[in-house]
PDB file of N, CA and C in Angstrom:
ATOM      1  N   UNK A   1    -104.020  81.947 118.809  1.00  0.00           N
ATOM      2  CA  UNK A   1    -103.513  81.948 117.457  1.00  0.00           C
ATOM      3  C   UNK A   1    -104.141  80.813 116.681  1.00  0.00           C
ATOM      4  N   UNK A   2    -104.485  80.926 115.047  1.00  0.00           N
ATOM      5  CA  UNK A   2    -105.198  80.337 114.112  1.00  0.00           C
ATOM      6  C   UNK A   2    -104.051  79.931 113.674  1.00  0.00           C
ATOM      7  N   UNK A   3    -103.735  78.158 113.633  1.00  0.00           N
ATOM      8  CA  UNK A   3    -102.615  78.022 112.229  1.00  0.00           C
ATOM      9  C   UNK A   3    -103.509  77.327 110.980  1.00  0.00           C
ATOM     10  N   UNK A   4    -102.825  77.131 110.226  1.00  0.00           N
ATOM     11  CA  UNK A   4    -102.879  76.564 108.789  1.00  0.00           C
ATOM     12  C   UNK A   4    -102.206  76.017 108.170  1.00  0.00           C
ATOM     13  N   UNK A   5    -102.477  74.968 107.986  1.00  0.00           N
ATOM     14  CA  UNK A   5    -101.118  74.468 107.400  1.00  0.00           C
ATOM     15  C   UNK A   5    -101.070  74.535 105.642  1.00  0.00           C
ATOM     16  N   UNK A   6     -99.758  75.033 105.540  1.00  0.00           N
ATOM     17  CA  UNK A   6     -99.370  75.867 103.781  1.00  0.00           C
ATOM     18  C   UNK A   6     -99.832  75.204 102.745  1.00  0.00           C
ATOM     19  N   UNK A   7     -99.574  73.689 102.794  1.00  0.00           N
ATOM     20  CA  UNK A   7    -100.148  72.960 101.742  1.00  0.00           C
ATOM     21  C   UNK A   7    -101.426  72.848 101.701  1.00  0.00           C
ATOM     22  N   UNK A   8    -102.202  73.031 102.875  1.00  0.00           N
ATOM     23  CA  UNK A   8    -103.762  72.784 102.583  1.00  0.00           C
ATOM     24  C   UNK A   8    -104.462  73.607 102.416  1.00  0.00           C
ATOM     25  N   UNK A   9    -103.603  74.763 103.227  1.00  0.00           N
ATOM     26  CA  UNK A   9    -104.353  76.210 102.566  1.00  0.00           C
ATOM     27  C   UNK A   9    -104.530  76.656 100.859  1.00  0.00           C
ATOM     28  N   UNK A  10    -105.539  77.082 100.608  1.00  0.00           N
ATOM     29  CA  UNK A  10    -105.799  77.525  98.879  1.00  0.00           C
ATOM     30  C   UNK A  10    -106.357  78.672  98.497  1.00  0.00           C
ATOM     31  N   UNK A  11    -105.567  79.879  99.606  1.00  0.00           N
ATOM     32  CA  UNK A  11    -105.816  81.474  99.751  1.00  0.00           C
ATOM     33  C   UNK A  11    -106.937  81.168  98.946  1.00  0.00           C
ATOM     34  N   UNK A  12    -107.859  81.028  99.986  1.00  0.00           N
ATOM     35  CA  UNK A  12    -109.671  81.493  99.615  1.00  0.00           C
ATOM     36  C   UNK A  12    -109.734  83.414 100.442  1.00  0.00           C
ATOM     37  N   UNK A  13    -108.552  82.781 101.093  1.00  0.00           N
ATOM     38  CA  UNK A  13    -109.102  84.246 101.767  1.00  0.00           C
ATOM     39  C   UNK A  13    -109.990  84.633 103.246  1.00  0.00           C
ATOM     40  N   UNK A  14    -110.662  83.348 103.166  1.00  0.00           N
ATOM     41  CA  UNK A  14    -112.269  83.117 104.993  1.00  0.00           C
ATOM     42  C   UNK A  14    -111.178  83.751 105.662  1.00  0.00           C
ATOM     43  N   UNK A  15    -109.862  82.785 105.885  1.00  0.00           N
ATOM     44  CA  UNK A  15    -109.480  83.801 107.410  1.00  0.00           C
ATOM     45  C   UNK A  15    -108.871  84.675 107.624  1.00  0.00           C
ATOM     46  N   UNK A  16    -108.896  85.582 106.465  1.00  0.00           N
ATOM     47  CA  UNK A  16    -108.027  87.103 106.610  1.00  0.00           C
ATOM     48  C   UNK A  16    -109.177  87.898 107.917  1.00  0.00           C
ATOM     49  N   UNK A  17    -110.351  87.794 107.444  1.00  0.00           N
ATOM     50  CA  UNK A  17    -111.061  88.696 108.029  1.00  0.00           C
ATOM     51  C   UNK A  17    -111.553  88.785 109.644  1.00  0.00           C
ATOM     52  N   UNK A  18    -111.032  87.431 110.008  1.00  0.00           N
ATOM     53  CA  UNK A  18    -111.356  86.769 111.049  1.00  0.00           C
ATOM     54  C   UNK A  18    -109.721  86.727 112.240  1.00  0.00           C
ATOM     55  N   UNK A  19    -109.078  87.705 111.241  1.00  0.00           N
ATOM     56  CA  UNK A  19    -107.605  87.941 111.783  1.00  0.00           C
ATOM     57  C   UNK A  19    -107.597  89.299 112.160  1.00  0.00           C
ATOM     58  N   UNK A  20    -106.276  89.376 113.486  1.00  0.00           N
ATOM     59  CA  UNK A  20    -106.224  90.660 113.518  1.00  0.00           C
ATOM     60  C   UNK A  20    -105.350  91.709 112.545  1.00  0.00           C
ATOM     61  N   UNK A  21    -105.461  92.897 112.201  1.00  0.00           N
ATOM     62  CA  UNK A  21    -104.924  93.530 110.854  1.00  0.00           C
ATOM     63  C   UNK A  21    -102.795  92.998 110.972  1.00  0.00           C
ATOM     64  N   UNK A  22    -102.658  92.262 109.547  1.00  0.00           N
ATOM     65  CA  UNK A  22    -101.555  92.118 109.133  1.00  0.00           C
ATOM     66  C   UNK A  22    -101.111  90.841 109.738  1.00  0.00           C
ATOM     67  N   UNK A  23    -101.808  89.918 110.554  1.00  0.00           N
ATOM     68  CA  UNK A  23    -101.893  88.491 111.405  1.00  0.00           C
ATOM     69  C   UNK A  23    -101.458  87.718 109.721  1.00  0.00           C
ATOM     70  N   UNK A  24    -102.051  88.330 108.842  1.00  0.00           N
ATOM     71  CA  UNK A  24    -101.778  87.060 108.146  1.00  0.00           C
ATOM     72  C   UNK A  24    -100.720  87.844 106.795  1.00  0.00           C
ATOM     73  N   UNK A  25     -99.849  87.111 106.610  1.00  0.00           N
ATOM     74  CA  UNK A  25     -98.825  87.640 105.208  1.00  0.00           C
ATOM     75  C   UNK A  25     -98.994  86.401 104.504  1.00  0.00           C
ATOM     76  N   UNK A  26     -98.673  87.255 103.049  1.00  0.00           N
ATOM     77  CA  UNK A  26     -98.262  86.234 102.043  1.00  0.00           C
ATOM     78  C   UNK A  26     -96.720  85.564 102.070  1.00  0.00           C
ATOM     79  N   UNK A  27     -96.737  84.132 101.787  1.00  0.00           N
ATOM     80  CA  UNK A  27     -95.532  83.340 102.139  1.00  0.00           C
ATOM     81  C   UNK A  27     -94.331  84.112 100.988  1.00  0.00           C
ATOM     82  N   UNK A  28     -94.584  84.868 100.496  1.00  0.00           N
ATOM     83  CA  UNK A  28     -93.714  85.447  99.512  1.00  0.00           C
ATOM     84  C   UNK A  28     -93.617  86.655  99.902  1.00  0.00           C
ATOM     85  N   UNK A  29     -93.988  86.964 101.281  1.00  0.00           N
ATOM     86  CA  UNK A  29     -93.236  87.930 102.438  1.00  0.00           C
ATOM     87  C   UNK A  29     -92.244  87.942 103.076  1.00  0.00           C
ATOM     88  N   UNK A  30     -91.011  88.983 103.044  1.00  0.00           N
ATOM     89  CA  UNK A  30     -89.664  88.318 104.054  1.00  0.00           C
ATOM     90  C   UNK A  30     -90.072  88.238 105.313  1.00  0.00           C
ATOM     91  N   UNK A  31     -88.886  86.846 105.800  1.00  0.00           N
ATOM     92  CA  UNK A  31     -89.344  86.118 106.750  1.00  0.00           C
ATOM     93  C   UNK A  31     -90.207  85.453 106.910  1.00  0.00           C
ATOM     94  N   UNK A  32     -91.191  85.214 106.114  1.00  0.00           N
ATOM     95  CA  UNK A  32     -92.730  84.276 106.333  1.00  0.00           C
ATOM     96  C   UNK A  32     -92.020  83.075 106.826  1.00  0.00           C
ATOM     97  N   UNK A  33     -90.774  82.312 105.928  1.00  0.00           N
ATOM     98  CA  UNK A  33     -90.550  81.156 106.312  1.00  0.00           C
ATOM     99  C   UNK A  33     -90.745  80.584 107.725  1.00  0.00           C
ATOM    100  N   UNK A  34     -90.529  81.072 108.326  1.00  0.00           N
ATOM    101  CA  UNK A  34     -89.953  80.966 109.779  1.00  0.00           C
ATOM    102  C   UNK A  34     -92.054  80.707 110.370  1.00  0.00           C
ATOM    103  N   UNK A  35     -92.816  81.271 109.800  1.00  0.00           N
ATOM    104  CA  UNK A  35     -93.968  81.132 109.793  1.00  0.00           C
ATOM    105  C   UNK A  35     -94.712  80.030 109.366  1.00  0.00           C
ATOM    106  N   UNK A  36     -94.411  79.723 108.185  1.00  0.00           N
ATOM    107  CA  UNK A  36     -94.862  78.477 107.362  1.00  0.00           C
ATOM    108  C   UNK A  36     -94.242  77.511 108.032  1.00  0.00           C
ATOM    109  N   UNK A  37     -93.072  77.766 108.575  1.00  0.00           N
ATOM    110  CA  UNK A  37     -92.756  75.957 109.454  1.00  0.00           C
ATOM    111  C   UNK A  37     -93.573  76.235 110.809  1.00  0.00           C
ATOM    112  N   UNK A  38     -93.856  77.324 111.496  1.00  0.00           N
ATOM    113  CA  UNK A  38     -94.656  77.266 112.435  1.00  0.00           C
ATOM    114  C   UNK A  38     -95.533  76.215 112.510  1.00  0.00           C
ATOM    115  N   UNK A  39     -96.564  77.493 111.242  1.00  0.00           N
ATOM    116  CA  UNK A  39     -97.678  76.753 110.701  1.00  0.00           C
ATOM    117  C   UNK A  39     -98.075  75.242 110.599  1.00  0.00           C
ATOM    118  N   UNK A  40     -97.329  74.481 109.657  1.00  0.00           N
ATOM    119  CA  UNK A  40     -97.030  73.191 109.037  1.00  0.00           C
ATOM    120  C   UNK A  40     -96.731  72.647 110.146  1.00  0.00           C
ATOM    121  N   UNK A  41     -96.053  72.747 111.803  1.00  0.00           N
ATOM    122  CA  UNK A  41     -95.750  71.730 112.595  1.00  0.00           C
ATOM    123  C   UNK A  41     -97.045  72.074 113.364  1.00  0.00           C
ATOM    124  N   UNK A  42     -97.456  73.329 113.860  1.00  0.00           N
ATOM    125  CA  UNK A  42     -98.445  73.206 115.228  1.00  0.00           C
ATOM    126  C   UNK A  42     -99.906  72.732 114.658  1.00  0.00           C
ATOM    127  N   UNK A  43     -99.749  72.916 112.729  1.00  0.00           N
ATOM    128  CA  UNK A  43    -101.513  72.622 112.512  1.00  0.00           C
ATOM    129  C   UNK A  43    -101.757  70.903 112.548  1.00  0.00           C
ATOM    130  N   UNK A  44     -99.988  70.427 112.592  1.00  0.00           N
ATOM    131  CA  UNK A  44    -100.578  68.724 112.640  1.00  0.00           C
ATOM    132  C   UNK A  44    -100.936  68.029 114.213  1.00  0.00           C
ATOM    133  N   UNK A  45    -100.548  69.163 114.594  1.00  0.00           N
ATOM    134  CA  UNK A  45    -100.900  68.705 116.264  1.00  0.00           C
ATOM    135  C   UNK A  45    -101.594  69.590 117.902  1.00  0.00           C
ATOM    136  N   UNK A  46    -102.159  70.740 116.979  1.00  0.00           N
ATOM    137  CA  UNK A  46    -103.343  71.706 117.762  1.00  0.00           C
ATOM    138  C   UNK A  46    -104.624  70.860 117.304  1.00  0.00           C
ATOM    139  N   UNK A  47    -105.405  71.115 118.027  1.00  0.00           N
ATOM    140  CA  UNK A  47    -107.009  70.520 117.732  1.00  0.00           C
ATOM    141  C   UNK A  47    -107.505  71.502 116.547  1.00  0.00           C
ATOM    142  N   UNK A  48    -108.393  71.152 115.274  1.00  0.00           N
ATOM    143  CA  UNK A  48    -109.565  72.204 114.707  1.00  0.00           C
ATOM    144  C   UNK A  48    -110.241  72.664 115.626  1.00  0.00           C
ATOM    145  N   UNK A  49    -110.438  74.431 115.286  1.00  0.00           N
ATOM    146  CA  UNK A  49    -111.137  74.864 115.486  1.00  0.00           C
ATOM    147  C   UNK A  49    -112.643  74.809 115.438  1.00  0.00           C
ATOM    148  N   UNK A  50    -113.650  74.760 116.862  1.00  0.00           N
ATOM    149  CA  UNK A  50    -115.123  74.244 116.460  1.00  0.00           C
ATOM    150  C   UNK A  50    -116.042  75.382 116.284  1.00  0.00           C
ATOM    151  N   UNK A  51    -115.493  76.674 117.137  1.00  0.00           N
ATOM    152  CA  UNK A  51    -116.494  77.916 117.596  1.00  0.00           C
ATOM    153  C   UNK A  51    -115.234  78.790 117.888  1.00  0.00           C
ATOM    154  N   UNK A  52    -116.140  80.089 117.571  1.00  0.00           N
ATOM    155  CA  UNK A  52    -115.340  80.946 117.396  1.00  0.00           C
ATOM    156  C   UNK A  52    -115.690  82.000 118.576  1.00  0.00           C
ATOM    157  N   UNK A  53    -114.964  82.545 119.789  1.00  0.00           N
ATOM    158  CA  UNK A  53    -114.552  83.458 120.719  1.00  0.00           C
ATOM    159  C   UNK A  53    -114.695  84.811 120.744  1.00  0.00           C
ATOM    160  N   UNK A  54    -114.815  85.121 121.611  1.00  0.00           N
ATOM    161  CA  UNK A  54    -114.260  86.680 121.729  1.00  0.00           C
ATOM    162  C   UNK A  54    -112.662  87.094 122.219  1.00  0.00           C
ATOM    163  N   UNK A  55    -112.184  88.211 121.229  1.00  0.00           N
ATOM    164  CA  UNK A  55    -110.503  87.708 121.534  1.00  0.00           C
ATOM    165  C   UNK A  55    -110.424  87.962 122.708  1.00  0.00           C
ATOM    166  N   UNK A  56    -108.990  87.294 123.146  1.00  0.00           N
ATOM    167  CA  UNK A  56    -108.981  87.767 124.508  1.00  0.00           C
ATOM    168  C   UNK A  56    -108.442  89.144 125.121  1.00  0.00           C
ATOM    169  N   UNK A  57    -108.462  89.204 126.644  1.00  0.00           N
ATOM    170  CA  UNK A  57    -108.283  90.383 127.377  1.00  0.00           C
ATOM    171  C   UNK A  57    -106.792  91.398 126.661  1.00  0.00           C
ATOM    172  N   UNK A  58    -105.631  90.721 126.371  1.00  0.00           N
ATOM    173  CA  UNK A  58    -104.790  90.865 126.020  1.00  0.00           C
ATOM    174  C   UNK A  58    -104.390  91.124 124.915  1.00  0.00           C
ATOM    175  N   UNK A  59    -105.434  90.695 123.671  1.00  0.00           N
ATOM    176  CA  UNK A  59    -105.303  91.011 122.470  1.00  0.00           C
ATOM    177  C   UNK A  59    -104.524  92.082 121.822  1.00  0.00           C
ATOM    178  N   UNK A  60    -104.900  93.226 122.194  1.00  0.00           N
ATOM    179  CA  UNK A  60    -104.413  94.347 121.256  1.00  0.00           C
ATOM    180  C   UNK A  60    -102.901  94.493 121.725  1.00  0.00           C
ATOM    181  N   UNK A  61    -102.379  94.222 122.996  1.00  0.00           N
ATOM    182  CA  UNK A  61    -101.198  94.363 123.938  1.00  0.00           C
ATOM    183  C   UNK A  61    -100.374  93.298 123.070  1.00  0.00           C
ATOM    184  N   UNK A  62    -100.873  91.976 122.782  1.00  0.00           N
ATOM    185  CA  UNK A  62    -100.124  91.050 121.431  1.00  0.00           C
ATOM    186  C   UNK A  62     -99.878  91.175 120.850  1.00  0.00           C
ATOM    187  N   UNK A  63    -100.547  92.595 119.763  1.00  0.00           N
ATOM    188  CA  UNK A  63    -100.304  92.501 118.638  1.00  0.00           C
ATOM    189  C   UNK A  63     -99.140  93.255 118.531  1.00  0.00           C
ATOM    190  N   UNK A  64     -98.723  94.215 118.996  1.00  0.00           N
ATOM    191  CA  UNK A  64     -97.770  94.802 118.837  1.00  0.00           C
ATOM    192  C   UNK A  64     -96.441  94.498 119.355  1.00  0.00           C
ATOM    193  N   UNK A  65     -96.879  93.206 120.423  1.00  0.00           N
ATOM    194  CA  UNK A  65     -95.492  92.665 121.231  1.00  0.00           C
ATOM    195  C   UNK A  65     -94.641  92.057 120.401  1.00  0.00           C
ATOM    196  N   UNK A  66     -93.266  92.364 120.169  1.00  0.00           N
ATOM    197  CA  UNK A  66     -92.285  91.803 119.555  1.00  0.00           C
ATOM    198  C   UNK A  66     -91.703  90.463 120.507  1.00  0.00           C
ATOM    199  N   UNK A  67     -90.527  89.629 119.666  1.00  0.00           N
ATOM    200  CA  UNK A  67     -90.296  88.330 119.738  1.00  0.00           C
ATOM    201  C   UNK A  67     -91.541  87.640 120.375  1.00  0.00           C
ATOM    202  N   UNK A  68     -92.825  87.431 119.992  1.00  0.00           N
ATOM    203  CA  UNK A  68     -93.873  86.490 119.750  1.00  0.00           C
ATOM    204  C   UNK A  68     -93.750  85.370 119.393  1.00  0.00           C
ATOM    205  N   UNK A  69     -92.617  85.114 118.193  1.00  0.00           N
ATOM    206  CA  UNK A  69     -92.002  83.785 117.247  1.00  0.00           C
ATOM    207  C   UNK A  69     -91.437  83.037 118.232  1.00  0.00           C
ATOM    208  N   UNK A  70     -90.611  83.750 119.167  1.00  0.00           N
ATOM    209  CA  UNK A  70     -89.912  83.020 119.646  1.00  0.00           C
ATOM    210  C   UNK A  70     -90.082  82.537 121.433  1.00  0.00           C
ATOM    211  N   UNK A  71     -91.244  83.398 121.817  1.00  0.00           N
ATOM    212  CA  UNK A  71     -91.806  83.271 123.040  1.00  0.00           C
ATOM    213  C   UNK A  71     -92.939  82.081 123.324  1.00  0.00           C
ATOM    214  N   UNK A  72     -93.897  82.578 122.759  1.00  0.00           N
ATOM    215  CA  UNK A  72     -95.117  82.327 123.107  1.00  0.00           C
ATOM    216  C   UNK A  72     -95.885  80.918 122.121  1.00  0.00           C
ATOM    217  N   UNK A  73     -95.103  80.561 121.020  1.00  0.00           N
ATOM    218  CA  UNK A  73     -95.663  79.306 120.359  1.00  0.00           C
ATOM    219  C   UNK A  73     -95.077  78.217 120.993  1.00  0.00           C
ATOM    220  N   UNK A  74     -95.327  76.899 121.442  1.00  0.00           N
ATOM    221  CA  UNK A  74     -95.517  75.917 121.750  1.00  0.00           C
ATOM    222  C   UNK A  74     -96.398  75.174 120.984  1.00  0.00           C
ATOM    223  N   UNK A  75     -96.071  73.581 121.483  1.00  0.00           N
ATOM    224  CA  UNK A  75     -96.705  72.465 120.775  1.00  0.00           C
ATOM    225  C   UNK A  75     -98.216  72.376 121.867  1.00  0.00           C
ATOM    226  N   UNK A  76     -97.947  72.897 122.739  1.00  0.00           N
ATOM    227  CA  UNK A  76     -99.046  72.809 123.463  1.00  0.00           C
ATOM    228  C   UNK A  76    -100.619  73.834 123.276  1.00  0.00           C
ATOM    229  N   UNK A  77    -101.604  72.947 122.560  1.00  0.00           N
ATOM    230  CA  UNK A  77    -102.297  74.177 122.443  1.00  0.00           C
ATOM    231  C   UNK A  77    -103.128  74.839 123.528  1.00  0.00           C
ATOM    232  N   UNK A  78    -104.309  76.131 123.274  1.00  0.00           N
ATOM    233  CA  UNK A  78    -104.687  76.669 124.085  1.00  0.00           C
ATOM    234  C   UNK A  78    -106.051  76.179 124.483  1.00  0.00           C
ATOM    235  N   UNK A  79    -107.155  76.418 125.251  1.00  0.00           N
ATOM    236  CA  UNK A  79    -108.229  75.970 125.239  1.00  0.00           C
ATOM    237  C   UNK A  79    -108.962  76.684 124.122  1.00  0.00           C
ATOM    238  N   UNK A  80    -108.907  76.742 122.857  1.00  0.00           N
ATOM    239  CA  UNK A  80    -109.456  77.330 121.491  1.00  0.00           C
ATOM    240  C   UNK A  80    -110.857  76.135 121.132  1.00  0.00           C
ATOM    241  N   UNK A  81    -110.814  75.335 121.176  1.00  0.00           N
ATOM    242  CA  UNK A  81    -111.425  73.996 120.807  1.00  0.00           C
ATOM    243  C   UNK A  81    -112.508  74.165 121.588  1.00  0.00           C
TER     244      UNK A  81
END
């Protein structure tokens, strides 16, 4: 997962395309909130991104998996860096 944090983001738009379809909503989506604090806590303490991957094995099986919010984010990030 790509975060961002809300205030620094300035919907240019680069990482819609680089997402998988609907990965990214507008914060004036119900429920986003719960997203934007994601966002705002894991982007002050995941590493930037340097290079970009091939997704992984599991990908498409993610996207559709429900409670994600509440499973799978941690402060701990992944080897992405």
């Amino acid at each position: 997962m790509l975060v961002i944090h809300p205030d620094e983001c300035i919907d240019c738009g680069v990482c819609e395309p680089e997402c998988p379809p609907e990965a990214i909503l507008p914060d004036s989506e119900p429920g986003a909130e719960a997203w934007l604090k994601l966002n705002a806590r894991l982007s002050e303490v995941w590493p930037n991104i340097t290079q970009r991957r091939d997704p992984l094995s599991d990908a498409d099986m993610m996207q559709d998996k429900k409670d994600k919010f509440e499973t799978f984010f941690t402060e701990a990030p992944g080897e992405g860096n």
